[in-house]
Protein backbone atom coordinates (compact mmCIF):
# COMPACT_ATOMS: atom_id res chain seq x y z
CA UNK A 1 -95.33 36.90 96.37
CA UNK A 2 -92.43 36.02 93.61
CA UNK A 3 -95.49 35.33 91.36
CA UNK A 4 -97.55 38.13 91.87
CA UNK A 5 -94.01 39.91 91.43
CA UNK A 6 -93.48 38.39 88.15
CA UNK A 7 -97.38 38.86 87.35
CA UNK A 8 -96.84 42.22 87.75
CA UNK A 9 -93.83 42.73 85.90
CA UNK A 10 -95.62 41.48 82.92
CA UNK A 11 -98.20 43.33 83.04
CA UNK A 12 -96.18 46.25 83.26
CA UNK A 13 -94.53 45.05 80.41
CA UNK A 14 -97.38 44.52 78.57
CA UNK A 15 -98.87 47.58 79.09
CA UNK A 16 -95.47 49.48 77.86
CA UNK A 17 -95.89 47.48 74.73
CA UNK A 18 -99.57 48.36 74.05
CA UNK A 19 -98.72 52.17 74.98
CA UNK A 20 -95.60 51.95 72.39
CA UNK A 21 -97.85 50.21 69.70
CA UNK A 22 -100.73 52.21 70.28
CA UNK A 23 -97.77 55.26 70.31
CA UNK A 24 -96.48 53.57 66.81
CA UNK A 25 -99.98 54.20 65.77
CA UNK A 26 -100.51 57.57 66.91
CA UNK A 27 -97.18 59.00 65.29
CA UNK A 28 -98.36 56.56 61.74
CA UNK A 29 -101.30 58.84 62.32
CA UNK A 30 -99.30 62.39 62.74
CA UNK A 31 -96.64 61.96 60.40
CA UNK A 32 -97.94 59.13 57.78
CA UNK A 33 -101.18 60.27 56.77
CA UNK A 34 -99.84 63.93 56.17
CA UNK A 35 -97.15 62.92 53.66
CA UNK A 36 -99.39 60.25 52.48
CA UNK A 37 -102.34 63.29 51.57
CA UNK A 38 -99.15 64.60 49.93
CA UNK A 39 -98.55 62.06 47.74
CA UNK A 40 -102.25 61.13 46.88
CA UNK A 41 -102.79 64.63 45.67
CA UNK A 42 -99.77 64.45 43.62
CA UNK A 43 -100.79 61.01 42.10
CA UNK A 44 -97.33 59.52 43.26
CA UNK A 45 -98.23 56.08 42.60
CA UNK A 46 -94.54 54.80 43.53
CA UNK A 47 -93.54 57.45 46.24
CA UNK A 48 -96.94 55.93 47.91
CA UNK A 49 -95.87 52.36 47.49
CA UNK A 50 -92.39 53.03 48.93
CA UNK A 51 -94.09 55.20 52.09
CA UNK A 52 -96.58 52.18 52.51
CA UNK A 53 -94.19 49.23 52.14
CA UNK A 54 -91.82 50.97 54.62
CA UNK A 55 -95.12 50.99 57.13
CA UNK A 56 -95.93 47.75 56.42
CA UNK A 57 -92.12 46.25 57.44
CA UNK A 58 -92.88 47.68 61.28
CA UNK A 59 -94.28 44.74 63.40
CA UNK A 60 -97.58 44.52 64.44
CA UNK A 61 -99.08 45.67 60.90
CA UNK A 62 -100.79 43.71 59.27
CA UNK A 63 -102.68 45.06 56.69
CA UNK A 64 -102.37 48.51 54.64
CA UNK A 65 -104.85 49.48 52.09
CA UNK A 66 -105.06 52.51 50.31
CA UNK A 67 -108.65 53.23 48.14
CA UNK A 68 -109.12 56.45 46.08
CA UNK A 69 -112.16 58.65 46.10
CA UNK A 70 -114.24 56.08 43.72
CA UNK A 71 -113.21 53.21 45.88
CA UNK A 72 -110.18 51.90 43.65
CA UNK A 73 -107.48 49.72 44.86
CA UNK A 74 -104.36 51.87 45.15
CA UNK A 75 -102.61 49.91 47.34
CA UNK A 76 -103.10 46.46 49.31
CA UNK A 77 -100.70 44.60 51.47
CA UNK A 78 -101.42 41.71 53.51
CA UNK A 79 -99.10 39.67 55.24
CA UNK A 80 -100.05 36.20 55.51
CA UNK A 81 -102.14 35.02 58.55
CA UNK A 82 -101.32 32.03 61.19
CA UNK A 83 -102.97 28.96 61.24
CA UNK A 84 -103.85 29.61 64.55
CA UNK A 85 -103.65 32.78 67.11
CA UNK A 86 -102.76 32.12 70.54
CA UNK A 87 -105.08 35.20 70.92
CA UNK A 88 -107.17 37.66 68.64
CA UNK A 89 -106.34 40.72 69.29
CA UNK A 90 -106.57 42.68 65.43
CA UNK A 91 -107.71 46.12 65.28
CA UNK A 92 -108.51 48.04 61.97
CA UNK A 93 -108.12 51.82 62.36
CA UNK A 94 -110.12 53.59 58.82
CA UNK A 95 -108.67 56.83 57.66
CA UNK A 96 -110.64 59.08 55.30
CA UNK A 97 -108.09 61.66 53.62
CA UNK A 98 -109.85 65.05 52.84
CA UNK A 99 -107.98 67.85 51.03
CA UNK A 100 -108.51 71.80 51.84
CA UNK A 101 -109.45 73.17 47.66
CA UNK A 102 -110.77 76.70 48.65
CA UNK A 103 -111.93 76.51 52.17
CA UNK A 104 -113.73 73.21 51.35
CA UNK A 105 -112.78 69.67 52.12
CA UNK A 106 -112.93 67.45 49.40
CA UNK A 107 -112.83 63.41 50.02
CA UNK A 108 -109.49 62.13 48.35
CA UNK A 109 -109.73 58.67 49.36
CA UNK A 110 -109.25 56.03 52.80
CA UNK A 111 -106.57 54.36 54.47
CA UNK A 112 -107.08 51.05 56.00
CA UNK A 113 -104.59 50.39 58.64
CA UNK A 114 -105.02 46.88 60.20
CA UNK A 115 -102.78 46.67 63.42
CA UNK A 116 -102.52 43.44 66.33
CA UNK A 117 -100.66 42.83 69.07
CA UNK A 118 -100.49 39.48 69.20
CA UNK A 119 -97.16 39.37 69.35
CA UNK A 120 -96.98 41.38 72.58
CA UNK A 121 -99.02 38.49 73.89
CA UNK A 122 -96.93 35.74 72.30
CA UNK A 123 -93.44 37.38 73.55
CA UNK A 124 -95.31 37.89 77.15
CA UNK A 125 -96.60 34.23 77.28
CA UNK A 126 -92.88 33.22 76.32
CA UNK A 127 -91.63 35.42 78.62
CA UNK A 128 -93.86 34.24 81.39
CA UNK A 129 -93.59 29.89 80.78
CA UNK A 130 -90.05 31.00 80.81
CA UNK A 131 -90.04 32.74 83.88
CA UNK A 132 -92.45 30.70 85.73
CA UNK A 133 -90.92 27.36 85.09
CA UNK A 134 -87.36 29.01 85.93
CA UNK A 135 -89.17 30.40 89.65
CA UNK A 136 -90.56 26.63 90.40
CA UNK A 137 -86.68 25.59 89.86
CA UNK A 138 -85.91 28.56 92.86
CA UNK A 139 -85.92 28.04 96.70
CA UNK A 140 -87.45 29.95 99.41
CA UNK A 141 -83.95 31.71 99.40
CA UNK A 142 -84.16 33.01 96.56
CA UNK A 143 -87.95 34.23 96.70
CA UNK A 144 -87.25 35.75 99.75
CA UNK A 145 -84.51 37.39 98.75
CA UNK A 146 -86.39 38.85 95.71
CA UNK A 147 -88.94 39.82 98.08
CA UNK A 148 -86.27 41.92 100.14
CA UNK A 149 -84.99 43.36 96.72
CA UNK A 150 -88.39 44.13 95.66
CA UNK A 151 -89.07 46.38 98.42
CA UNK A 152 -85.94 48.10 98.39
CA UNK A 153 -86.34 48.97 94.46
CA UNK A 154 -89.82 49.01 94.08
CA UNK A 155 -91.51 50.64 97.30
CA UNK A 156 -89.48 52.86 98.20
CA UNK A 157 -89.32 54.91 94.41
CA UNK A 158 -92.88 54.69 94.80
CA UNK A 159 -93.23 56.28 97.92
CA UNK A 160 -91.18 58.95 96.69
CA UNK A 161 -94.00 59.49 94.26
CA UNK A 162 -96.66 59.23 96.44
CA UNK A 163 -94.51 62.24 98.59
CA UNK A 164 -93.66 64.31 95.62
CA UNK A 165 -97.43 63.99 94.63
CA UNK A 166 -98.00 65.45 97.94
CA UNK A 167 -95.86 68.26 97.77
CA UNK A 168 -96.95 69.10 94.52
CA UNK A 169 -99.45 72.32 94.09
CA UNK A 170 -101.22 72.04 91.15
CA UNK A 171 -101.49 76.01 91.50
CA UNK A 172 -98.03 76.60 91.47
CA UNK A 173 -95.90 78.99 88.99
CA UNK A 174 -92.48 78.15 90.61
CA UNK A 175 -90.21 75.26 89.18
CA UNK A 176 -90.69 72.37 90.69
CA UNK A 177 -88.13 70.23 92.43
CA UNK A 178 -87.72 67.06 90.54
CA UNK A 179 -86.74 63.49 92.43
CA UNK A 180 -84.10 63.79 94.66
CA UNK A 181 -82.60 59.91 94.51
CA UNK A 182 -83.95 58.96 91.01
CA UNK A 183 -82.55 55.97 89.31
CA UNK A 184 -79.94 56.15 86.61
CA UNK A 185 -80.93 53.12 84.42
CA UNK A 186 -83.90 53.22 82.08
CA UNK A 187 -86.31 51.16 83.24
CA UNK A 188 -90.19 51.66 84.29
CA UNK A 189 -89.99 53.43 87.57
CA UNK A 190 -87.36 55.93 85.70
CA UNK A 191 -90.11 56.49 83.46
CA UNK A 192 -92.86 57.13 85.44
CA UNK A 193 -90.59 59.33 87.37
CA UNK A 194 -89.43 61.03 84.28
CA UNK A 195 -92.92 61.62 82.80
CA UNK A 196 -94.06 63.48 86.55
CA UNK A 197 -91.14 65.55 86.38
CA UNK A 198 -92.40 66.77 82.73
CA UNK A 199 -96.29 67.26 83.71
CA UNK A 200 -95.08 68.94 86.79
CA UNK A 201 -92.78 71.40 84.77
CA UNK A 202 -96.01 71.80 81.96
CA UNK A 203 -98.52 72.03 84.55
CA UNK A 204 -95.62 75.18 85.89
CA UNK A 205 -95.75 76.69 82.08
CA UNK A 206 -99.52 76.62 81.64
CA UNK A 207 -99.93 78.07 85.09
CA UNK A 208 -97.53 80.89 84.01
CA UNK A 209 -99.08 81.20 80.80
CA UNK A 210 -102.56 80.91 82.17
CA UNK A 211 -101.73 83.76 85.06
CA UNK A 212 -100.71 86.20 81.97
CA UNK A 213 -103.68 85.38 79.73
CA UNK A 214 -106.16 86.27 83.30
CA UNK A 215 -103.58 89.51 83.76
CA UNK A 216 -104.00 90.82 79.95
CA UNK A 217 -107.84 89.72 79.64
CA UNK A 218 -108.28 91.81 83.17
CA UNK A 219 -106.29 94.62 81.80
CA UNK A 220 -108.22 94.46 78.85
CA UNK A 221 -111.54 94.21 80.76
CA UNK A 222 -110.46 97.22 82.29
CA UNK A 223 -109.42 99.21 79.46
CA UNK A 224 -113.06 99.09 77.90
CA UNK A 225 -114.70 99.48 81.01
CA UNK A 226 -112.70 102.94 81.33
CA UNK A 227 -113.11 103.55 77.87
CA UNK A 228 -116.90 103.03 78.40
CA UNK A 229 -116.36 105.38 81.07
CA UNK A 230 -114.69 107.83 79.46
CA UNK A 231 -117.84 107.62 76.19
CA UNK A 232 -120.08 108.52 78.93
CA UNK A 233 -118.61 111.11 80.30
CA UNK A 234 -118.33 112.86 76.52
CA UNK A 235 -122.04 111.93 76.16
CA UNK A 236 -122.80 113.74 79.45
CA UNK A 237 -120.59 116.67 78.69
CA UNK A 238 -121.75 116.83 75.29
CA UNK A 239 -125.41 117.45 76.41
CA UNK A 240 -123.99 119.56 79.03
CA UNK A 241 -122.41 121.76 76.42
CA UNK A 242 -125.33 121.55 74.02
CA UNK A 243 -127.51 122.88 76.93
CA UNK A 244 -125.01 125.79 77.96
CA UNK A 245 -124.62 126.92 74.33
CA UNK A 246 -128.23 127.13 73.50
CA UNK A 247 -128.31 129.06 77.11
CA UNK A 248 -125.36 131.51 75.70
CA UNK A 249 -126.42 131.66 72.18
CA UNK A 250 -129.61 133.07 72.71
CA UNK A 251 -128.47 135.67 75.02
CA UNK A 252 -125.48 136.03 72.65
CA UNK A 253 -128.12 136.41 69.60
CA UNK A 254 -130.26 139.32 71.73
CA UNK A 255 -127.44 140.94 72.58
CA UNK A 256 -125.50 141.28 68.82
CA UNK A 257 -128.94 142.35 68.00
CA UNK A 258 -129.38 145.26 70.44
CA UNK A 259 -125.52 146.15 69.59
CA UNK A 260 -126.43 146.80 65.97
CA UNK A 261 -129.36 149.00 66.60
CA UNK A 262 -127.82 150.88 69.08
CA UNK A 263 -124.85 151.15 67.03
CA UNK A 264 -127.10 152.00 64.16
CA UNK A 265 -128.87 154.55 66.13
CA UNK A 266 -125.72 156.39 67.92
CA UNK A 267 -123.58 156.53 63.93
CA UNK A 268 -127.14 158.26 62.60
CA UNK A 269 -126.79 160.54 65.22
CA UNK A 270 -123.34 161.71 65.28
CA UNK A 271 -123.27 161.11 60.88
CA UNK A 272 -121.16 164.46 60.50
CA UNK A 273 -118.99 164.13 64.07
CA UNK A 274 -115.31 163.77 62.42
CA UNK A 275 -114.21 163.12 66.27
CA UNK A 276 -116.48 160.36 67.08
CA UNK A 277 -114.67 157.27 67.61
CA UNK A 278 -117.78 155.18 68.69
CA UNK A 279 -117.20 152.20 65.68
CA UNK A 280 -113.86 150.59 67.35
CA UNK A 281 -115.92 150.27 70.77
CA UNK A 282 -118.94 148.60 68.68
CA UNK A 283 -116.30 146.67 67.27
CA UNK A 284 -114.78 145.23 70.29
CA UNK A 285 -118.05 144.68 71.87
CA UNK A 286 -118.43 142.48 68.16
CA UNK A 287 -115.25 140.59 68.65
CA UNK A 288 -116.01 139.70 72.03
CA UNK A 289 -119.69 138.10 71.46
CA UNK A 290 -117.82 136.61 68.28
CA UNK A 291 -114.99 134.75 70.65
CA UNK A 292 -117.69 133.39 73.31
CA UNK A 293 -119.60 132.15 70.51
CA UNK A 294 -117.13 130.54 68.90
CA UNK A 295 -115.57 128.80 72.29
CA UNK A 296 -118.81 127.90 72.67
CA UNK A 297 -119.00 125.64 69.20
CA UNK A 298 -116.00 124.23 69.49
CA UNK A 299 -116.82 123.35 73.48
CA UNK A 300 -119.55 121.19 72.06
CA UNK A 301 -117.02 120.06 68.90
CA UNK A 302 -114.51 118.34 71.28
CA UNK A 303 -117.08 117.02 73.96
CA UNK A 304 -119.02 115.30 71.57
CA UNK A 305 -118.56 111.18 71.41
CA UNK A 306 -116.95 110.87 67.89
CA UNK A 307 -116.14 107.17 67.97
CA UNK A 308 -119.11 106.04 65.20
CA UNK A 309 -118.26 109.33 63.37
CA UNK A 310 -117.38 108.01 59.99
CA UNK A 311 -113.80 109.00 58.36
CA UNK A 312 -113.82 111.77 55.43
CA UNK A 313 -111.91 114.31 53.34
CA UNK A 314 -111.32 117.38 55.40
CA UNK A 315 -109.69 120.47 54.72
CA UNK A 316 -106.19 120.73 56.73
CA UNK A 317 -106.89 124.24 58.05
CA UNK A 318 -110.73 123.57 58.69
CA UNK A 319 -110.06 120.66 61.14
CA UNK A 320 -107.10 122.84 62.96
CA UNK A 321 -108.45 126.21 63.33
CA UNK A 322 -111.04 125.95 66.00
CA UNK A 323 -109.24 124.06 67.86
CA UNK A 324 -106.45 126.57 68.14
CA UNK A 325 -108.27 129.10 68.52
CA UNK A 326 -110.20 127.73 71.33
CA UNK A 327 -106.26 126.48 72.95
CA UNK A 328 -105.07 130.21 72.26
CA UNK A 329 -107.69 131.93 74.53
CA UNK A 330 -106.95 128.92 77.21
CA UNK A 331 -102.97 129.89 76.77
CA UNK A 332 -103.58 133.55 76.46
CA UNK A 333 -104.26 133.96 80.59
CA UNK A 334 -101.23 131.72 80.97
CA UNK A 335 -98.64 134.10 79.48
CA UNK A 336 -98.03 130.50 77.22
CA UNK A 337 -96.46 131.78 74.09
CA UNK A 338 -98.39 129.46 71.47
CA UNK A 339 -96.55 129.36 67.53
CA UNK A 340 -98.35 127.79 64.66
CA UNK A 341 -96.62 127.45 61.34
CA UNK A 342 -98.30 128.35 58.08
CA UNK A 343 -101.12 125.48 57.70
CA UNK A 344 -100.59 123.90 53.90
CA UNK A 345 -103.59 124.26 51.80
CA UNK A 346 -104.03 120.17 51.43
CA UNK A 347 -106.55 117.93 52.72
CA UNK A 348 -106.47 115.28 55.21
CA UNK A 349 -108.42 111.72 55.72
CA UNK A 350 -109.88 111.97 59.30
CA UNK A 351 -112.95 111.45 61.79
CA UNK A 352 -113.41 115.62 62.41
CA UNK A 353 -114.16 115.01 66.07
CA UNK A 354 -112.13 112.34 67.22
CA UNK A 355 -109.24 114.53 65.22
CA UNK A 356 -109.94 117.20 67.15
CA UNK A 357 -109.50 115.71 70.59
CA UNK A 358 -106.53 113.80 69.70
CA UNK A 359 -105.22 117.56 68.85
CA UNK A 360 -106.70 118.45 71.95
CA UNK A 361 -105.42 115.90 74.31
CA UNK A 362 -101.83 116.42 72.98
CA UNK A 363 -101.89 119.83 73.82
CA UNK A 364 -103.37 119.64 76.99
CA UNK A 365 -100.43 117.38 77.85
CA UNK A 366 -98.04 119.77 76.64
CA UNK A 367 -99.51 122.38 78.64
CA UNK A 368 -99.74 120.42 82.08
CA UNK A 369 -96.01 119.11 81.67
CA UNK A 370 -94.10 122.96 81.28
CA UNK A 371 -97.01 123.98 83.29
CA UNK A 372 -94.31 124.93 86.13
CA UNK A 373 -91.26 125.53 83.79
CA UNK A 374 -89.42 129.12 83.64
CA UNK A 375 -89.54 129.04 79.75
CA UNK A 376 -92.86 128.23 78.25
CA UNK A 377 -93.68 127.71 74.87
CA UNK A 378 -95.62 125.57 72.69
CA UNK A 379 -95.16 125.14 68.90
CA UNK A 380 -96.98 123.63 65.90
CA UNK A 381 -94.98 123.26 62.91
CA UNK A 382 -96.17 121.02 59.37
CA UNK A 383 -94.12 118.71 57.38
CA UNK A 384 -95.48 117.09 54.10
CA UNK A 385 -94.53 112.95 53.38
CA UNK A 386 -95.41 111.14 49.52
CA UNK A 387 -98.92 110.22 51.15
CA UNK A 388 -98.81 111.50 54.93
CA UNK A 389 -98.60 114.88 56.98
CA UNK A 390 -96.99 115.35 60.05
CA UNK A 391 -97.97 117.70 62.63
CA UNK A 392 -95.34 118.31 65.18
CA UNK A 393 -96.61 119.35 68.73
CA UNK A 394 -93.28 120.66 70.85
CA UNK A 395 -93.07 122.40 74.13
CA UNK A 396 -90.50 124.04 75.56
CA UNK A 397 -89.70 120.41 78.13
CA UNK A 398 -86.49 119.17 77.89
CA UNK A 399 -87.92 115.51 76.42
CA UNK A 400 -88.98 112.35 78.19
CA UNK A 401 -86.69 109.88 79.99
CA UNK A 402 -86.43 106.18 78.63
CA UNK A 403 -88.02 104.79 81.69
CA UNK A 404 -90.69 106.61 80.93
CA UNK A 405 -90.66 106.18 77.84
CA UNK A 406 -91.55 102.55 76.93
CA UNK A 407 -94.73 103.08 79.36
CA UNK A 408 -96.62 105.88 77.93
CA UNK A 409 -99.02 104.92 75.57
CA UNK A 410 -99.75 101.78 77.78
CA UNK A 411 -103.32 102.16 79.50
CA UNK A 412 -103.76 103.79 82.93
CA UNK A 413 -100.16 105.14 82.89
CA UNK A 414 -100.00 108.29 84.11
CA UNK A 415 -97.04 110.88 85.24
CA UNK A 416 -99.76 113.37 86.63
CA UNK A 417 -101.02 113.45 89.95
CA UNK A 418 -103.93 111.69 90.95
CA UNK A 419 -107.32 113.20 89.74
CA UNK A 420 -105.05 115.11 87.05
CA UNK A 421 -104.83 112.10 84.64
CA UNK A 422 -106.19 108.68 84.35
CA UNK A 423 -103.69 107.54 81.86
CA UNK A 424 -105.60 106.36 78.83
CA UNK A 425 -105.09 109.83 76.80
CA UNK A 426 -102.16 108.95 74.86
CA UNK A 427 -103.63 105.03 74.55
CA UNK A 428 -107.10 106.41 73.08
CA UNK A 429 -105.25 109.12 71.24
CA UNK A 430 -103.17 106.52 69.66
CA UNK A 431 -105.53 103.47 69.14
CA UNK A 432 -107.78 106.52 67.77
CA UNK A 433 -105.17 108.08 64.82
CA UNK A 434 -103.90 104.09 64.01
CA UNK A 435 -107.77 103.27 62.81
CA UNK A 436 -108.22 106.74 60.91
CA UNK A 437 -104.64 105.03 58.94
CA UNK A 438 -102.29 106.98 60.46
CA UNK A 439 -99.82 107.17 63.52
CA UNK A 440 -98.80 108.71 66.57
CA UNK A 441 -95.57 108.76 67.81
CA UNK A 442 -92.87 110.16 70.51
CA UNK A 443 -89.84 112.00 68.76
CA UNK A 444 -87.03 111.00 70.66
CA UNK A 445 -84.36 112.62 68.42
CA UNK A 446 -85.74 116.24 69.11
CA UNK A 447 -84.03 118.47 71.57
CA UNK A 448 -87.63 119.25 72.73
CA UNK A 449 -90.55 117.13 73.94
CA UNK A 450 -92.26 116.38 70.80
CA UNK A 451 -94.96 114.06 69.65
CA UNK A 452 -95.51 113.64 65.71
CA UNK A 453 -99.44 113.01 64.64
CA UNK A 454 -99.17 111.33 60.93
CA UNK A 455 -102.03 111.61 59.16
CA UNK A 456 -103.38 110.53 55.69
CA UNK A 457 -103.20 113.04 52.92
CA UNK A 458 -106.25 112.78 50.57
CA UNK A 459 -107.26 114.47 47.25
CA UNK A 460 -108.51 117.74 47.26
């Protein structure tokens, strides 16, 4: 049993030592070859010398060359080779060095890096005539007592393992526990112990980081299916709306028509009455086939799917007008007083229809939050930048509260009730102004609920 022991332990120790050469190796490879690429694009003759001569002083290294791209010596160190090898263990790890010029890789040169570990062996095989002739000098005693001390050191640390291994849920996103008696000095069951304790705590962080990735790819997944959604729905309406206003136009058409006959007809006839008063009837009957018409065009302006509508120069008070008018006849029935400052005469960079339901969507908010206020008011007021316009939508709320706040151009938040709002208004709105180059914000310094819509100015 002592020799399996003492097997064992070398072994072990062997093993450490390959894992710390073929470490040595791996960090030559990480922090060598990068400095190294440094210096060979620099031409540093003697800073390469020095790097390589310090490499070549570590044990186990053998051999260093260093070639440039036409296969010239740059460097070659060799340290001088046994008679004989108690074993042949030599390794020779080759190294092209590339360089990034432009997005291409261009071949610099090679490193040859020729590594053994024969003297792991050698120190083992010491280690072990040592030890074995030392053990045949030993009694039963003292084997047996190294028995006892071997499984009161050995086994029981590694059934600790074994039970923390089955405790452990790979799933998990709560710290782990580490080992409850773990050893004090360094030595291999203190490492073994130590490295679990670090995979169980990374295997914790990727779970956690993996959980949040699945969380914003199935929020995200569920923003463009509701965005999808919400397309199809604007398609639908949109052919809804194309179908009801070529229903109402016609009629419409007919009827403006038979208006200015008859009106024609009835002004012949009464041509020297001072007291008829017939034109301001014909005239409202006018304006009102005028204002259904015109609800009806901008109906199918703002249901229309504007999201491959490409971005152009449009005239400020073009791009505002229709869609006030159209929010004045909604207000007009709500005894909503609705103020509009004087619209500059400047231009603005925009998609028309997704402009115009951004607009649309803002006030529609306003409108649903004083919806049950005592004062009621909505106002539209204009404020030129060096290469922006602001358009200022306020209502007559008393502002938004901070909790609030920080949530509400996140997708699917909503303040309504449900089947009011689905809570992607202000995200779309947003995400929709940001790619026309502009921005849409919450004021929080106005006394009033206000949300500023920055848009690009253009030339006229």
């Amino acid at each position: 049993m002592s020799t399996i022991f003492t097997l064992s332990s070398l072994f072990l120790d062997y093993r450490l030592g390959v894992g710390k050469m073929d470490e040595r190796i791996k960090n030559i490879e990480i922090t060598t070859l990068g400095s190294l690429k440094g210096s060979l694009w620099d031409l540093n003759i003697n800073l390469i010398k020095v790097q390589l001569n310090d490499l070549f002083q570590l044990e186990g290294i053998t051999e260093i060359q260093l070639v440039d791209e036409n296969n010239i010596n740059l460097v070659h160190l060799k340290k001088e080779e046994k008679e004989r090898e108690l074993f042949d263990s030599s390794f020779l790890n080759k190294y092209p060095l590339y360089f990034d010029v432009d997005g291409e890789k261009v071949y610099g040169g090679t490193f040859f890096l020729r590594f053994t570990r024969n003297h792991i062996l050698e120190e083992i095989v010491h280690r072990a005539l040592i030890v074995f002739l030392t053990q045949a000098a030993k009694t039963f005693v003292v084997s047996f007592l190294l028995l006892l001390l071997y499984e009161k050191l050995i086994t029981h640390d590694l059934v600790s393992i074994s039970q923390y291994f089955k405790k452990l849920d790979i799933a998990t996103t709560e710290t782990v526990e580490g080992f409850k008696n773990k050893r004090e000095n360094e030595d291999e069951i203190s490492i073994i112990q130590n490295q679990i304790e670090n995979i169980s705590r990374k295997l914790v962080d990727l779970n956690i980081e993996n959980k949040k990735l699945l969380d914003q790819a199935n929020k995200e997944k569920k923003l463009q299916e509701a965005k999808a959604l919400n397309a199809a729905r604007l398609a639908s309406l949109g052919e809804m709306a194309a179908g009801i206003a070529h229903e109402i136009n016609n009629p419409l058409t007919i009827i403006k028509s038979g208006i200015y006959a008859v009106e024609k007809k009835i002004k012949r006839e009464h041509e020297n009455d001072l007291n008829f008063q017939g034109d301001v009837n014909f005239e409202r009957i006018n304006n009102g086939v005028n204002r259904i018409s015109k609800i009806i065009k901008n109906m199918k302006k703002i249901s229309r799917d504007g999201s491959h509508e490409e971005i152009a120069s449009l005239k400020l008070k073009d791009a505002l007008i229709d869609s006030f008018d159209y929010f004045h006849e909604k207000l007009r029935s709500l005894d909503i007083e609705f103020k509009v400052a004087d619209i500059p005469e400047q231009y603005i960079t925009v998609s028309e229809v997704e402009f115009a339901q951004v607009l649309m969507n803002l006030l529609n908010n306003a409108l649903d939050a004083i919806n049950d206020n005592d004062e009621k008011w909505i106002s539209i007021d204009f404020k030129s930048l060096d290469q922006f316009l602001e358009i200022r939508i306020t209502d007559s709320g008393k502002g938004i509260d901070e909790a609030t706040l920080d949530k509400i151009f996140a997708p699917f938040f909503t303040t309504k009730e449900i089947g009011k709002g689905t809570g992607l208004g202000l995200s779309i709105s947003k995400e929709s102004i940001e790619k026309m180059g502009g921005s849409l914000y919450y004021d929080s310094e106005s006394a009033n609920t206000t949300f500023v819509l920055r848009v690009r100015l253009s030339p006229q």
